[in-house]
PDB file of N, CA and C in Angstrom:
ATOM      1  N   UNK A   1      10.322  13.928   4.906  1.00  0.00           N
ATOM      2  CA  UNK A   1       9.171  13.131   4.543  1.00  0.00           C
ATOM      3  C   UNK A   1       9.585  12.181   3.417  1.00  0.00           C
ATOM      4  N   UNK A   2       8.873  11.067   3.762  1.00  0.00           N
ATOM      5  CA  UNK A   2       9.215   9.932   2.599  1.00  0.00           C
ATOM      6  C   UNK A   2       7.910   9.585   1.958  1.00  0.00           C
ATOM      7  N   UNK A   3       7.720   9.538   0.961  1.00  0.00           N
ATOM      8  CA  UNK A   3       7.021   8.917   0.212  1.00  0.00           C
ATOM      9  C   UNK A   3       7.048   7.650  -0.960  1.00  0.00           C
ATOM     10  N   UNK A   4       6.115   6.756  -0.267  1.00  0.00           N
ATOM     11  CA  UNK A   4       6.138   5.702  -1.423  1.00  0.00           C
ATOM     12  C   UNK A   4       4.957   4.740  -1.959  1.00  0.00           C
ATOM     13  N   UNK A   5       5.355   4.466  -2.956  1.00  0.00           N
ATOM     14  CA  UNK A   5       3.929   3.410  -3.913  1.00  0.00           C
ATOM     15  C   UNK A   5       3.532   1.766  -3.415  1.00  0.00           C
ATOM     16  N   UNK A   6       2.591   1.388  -2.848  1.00  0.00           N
ATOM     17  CA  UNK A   6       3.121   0.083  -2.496  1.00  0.00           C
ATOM     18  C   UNK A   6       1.765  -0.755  -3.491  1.00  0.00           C
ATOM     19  N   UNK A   7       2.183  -1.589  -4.338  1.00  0.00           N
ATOM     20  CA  UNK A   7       0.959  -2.231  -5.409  1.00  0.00           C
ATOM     21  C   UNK A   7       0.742  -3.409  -4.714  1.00  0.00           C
ATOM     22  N   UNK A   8      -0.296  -3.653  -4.563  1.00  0.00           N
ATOM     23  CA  UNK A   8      -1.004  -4.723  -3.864  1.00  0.00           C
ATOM     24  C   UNK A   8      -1.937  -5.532  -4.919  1.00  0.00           C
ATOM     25  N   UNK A   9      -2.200  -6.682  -4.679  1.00  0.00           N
ATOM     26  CA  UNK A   9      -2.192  -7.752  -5.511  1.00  0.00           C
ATOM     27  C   UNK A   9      -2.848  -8.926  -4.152  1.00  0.00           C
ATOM     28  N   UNK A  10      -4.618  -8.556  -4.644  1.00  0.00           N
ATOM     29  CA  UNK A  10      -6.020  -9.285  -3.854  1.00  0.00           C
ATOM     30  C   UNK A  10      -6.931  -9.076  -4.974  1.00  0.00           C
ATOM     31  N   UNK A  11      -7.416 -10.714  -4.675  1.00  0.00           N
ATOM     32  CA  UNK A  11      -9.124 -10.811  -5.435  1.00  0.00           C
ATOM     33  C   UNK A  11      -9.800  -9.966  -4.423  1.00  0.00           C
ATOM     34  N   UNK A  12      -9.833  -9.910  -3.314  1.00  0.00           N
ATOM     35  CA  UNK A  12     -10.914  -9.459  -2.805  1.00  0.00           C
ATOM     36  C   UNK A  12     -11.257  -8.092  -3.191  1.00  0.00           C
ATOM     37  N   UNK A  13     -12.400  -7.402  -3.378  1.00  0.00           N
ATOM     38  CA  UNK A  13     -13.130  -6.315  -3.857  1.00  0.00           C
ATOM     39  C   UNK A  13     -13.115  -5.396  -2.578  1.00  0.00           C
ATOM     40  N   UNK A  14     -12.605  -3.986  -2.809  1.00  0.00           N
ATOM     41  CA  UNK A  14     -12.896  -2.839  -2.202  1.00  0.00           C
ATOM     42  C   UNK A  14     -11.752  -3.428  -0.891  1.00  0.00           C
ATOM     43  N   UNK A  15     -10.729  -3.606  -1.666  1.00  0.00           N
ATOM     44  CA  UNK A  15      -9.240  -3.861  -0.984  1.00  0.00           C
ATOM     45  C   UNK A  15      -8.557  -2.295  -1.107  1.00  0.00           C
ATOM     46  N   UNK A  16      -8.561  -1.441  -1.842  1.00  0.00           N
ATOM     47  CA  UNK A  16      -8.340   0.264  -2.183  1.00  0.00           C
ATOM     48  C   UNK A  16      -9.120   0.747  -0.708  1.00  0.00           C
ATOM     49  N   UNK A  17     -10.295   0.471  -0.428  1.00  0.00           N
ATOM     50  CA  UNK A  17     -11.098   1.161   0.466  1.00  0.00           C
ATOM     51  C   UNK A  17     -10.411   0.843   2.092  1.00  0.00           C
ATOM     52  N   UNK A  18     -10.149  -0.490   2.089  1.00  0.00           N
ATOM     53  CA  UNK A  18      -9.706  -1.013   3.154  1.00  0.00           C
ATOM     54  C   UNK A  18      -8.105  -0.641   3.552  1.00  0.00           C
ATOM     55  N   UNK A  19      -7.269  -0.615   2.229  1.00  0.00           N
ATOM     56  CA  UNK A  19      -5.971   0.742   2.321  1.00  0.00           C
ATOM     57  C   UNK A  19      -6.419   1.519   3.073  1.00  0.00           C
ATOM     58  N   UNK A  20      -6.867   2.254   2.825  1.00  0.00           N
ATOM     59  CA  UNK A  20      -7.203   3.779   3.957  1.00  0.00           C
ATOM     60  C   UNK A  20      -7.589   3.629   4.979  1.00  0.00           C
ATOM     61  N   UNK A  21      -7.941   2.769   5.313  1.00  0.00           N
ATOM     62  CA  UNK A  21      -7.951   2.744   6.661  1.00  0.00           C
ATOM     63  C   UNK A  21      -6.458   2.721   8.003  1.00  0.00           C
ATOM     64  N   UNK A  22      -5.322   2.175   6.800  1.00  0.00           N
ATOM     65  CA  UNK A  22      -4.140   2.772   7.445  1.00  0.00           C
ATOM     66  C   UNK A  22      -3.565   3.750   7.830  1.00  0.00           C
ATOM     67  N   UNK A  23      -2.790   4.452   8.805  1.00  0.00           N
ATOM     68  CA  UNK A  23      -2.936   5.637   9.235  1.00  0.00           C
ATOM     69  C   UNK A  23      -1.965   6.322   8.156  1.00  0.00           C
ATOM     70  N   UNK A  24      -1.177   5.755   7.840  1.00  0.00           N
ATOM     71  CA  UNK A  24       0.015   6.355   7.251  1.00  0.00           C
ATOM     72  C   UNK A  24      -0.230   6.222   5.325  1.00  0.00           C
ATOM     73  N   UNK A  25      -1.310   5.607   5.198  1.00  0.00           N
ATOM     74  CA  UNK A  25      -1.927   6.193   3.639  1.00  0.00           C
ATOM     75  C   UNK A  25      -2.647   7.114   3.370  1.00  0.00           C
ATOM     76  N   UNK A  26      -1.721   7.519   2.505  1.00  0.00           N
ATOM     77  CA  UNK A  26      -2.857   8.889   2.326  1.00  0.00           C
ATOM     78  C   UNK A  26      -3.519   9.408   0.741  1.00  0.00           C
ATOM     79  N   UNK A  27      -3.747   7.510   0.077  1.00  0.00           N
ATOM     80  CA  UNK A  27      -4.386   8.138  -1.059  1.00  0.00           C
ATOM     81  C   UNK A  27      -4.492   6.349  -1.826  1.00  0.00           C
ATOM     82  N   UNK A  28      -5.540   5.546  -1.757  1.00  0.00           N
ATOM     83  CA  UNK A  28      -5.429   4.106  -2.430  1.00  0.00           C
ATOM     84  C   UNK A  28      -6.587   4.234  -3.136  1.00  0.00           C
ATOM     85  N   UNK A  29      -6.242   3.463  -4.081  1.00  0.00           N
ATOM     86  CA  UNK A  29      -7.042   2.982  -5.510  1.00  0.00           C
ATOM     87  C   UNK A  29      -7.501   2.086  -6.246  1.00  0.00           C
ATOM     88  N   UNK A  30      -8.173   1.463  -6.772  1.00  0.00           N
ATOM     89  CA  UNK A  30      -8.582   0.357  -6.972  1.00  0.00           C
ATOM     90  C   UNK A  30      -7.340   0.578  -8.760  1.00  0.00           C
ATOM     91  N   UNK A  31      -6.908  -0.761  -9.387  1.00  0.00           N
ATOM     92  CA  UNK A  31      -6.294  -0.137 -10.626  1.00  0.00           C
ATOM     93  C   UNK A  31      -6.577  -1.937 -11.461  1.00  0.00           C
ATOM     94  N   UNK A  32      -6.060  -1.713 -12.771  1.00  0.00           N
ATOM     95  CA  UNK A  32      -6.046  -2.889 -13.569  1.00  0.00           C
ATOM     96  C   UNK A  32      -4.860  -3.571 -14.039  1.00  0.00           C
ATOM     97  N   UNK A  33      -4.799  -4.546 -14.195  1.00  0.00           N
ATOM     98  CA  UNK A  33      -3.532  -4.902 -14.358  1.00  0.00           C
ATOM     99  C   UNK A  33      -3.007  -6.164 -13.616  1.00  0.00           C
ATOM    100  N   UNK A  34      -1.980  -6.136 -13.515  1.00  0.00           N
ATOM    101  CA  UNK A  34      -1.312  -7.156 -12.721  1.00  0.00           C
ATOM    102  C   UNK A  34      -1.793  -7.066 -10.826  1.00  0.00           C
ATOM    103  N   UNK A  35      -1.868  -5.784 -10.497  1.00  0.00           N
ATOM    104  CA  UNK A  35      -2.028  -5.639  -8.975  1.00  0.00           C
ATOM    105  C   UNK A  35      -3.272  -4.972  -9.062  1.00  0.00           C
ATOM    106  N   UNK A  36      -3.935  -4.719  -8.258  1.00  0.00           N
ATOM    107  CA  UNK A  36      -5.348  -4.702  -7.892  1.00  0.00           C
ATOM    108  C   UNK A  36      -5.782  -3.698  -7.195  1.00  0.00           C
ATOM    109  N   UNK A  37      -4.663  -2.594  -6.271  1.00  0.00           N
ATOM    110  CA  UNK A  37      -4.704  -1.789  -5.672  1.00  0.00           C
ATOM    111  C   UNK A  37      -3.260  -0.829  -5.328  1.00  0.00           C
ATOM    112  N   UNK A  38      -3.392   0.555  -5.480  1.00  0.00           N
ATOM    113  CA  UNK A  38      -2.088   0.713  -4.907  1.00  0.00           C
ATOM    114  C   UNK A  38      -2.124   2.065  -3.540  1.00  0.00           C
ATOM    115  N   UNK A  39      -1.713   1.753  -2.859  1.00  0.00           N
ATOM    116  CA  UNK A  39      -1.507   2.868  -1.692  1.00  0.00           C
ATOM    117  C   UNK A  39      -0.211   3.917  -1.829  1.00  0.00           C
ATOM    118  N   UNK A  40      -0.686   5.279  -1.790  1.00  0.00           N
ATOM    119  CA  UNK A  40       0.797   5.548  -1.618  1.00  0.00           C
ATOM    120  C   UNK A  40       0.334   6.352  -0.087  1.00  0.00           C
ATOM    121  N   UNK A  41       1.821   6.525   0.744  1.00  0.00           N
ATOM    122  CA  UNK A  41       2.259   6.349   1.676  1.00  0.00           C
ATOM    123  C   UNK A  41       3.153   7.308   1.942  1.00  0.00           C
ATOM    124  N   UNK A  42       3.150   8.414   2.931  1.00  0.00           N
ATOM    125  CA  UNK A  42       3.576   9.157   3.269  1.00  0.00           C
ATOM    126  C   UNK A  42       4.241   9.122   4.710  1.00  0.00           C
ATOM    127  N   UNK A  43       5.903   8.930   4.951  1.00  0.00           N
ATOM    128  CA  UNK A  43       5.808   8.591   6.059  1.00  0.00           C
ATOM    129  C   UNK A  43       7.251   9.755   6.268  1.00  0.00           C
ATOM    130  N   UNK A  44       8.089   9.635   7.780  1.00  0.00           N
ATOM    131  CA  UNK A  44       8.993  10.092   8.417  1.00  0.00           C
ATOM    132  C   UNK A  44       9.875   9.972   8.005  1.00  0.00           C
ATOM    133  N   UNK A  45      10.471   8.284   8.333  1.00  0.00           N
ATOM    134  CA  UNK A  45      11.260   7.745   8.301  1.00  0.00           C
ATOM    135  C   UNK A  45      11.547   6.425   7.173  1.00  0.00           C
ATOM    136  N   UNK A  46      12.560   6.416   6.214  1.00  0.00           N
ATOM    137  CA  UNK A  46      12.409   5.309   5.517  1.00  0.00           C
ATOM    138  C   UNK A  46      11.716   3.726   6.061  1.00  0.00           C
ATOM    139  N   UNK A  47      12.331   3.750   7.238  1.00  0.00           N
ATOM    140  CA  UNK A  47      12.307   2.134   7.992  1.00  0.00           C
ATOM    141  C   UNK A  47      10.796   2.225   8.245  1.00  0.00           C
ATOM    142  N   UNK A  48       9.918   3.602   8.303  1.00  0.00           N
ATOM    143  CA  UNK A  48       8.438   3.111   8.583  1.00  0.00           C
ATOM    144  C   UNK A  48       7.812   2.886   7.300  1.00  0.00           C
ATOM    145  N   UNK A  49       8.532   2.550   6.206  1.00  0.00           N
ATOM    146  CA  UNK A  49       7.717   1.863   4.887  1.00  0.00           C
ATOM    147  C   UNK A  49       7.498   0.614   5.115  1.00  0.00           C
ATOM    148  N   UNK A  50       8.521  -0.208   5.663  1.00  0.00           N
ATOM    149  CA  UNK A  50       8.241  -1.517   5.649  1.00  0.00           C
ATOM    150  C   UNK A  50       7.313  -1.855   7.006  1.00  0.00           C
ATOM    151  N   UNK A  51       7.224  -1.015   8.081  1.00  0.00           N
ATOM    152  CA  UNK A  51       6.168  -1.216   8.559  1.00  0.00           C
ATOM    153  C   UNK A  51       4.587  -1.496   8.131  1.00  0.00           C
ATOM    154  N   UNK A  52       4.617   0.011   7.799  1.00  0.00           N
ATOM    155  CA  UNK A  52       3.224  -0.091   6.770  1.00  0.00           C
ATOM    156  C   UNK A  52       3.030  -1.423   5.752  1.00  0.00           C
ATOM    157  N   UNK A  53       4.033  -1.700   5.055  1.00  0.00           N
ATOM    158  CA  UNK A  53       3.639  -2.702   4.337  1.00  0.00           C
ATOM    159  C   UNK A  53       3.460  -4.028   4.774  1.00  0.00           C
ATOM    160  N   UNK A  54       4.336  -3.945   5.996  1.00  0.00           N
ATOM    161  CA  UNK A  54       3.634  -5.239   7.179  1.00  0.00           C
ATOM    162  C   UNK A  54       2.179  -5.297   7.177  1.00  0.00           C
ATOM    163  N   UNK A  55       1.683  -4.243   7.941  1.00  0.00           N
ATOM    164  CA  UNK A  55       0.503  -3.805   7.838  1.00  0.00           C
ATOM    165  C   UNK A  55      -0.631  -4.247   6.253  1.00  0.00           C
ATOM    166  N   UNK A  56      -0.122  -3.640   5.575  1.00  0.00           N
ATOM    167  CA  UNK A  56      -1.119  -3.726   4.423  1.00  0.00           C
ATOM    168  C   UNK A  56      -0.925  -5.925   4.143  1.00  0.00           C
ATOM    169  N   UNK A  57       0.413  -6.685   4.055  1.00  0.00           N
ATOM    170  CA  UNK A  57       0.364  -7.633   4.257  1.00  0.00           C
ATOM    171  C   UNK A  57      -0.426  -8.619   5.015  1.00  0.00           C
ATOM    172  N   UNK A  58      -0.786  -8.181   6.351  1.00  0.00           N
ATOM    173  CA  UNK A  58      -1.838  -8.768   7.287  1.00  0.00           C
ATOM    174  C   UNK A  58      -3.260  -9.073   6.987  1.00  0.00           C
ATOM    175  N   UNK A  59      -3.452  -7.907   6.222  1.00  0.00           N
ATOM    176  CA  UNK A  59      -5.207  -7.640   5.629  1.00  0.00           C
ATOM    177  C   UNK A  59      -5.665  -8.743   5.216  1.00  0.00           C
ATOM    178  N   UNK A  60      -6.660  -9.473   5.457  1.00  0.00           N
ATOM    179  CA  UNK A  60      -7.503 -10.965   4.700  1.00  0.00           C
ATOM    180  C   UNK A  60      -7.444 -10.948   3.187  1.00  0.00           C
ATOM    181  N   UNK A  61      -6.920 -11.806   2.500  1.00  0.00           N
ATOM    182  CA  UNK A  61      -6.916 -12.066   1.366  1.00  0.00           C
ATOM    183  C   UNK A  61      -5.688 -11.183   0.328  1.00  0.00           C
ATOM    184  N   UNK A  62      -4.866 -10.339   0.759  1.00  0.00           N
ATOM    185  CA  UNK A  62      -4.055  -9.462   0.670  1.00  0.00           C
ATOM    186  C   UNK A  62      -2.917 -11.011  -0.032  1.00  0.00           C
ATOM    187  N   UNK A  63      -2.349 -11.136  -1.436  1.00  0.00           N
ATOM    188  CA  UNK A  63      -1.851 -12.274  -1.491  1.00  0.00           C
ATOM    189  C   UNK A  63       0.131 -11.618  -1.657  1.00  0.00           C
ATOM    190  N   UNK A  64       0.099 -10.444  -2.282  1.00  0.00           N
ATOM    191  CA  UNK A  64       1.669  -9.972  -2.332  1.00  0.00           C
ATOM    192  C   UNK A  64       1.340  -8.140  -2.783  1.00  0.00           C
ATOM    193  N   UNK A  65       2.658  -7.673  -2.641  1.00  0.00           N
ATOM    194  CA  UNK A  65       2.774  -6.140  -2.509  1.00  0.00           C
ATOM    195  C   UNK A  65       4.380  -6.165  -2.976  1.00  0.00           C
ATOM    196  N   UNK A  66       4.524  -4.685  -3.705  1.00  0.00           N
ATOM    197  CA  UNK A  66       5.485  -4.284  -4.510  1.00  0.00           C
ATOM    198  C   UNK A  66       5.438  -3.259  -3.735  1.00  0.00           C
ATOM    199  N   UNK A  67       6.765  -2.607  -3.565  1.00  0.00           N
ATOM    200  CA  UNK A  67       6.993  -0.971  -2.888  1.00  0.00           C
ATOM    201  C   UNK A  67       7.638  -0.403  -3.295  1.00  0.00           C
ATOM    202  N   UNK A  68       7.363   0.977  -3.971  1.00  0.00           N
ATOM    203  CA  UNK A  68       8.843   1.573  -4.641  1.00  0.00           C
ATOM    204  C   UNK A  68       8.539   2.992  -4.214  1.00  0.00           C
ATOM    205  N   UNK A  69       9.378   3.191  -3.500  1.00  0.00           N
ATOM    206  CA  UNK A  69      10.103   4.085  -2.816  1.00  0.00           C
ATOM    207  C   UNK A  69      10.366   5.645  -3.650  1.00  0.00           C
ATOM    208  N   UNK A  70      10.108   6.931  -3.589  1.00  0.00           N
ATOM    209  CA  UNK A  70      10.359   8.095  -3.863  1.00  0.00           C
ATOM    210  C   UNK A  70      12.038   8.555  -4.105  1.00  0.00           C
ATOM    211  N   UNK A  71      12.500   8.871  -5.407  1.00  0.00           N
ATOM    212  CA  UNK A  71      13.908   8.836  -5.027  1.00  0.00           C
ATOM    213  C   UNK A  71      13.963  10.267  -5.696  1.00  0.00           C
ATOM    214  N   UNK A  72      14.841  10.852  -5.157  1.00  0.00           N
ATOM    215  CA  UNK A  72      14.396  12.611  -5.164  1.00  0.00           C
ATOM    216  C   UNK A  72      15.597  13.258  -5.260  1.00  0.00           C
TER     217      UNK A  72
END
């Protein structure tokens, strides 16, 4: 299992709520700061992080995302 942080960075409101709706998050938040939301992400395989973050990229108004990765 891999786990990782991906910080997302949207004006739009109740962008945390709309995280979860991805299958492979399993915990987003609204936060302050520079980024606006962060998902973390529980997956298989390393290579399905950057999927997901495809994913979270697509979302309306979604403007950039940071990912940092579990190193164990």
């Amino acid at each position: 299992m891999v786990r990782a942080i991906i910080l997302v960075k949207s004006p739009k409101k109740l962008i945390a709520a709309r995280l979860l709706k991805i299958s492979s998050i399993s915990d987003s938040f609204p936060t302050s700061g520079q980024f606006d939301a962060v998902a973390i992400i529980n997956v298989e395989q390393l290579i399905q992080i950057k999927d997901v973050a495809n994913q979270i990229q697509k979302i309306d108004g979604v403007e950039r995302t940071e990912t940092m990765v579990e190193v164990q």
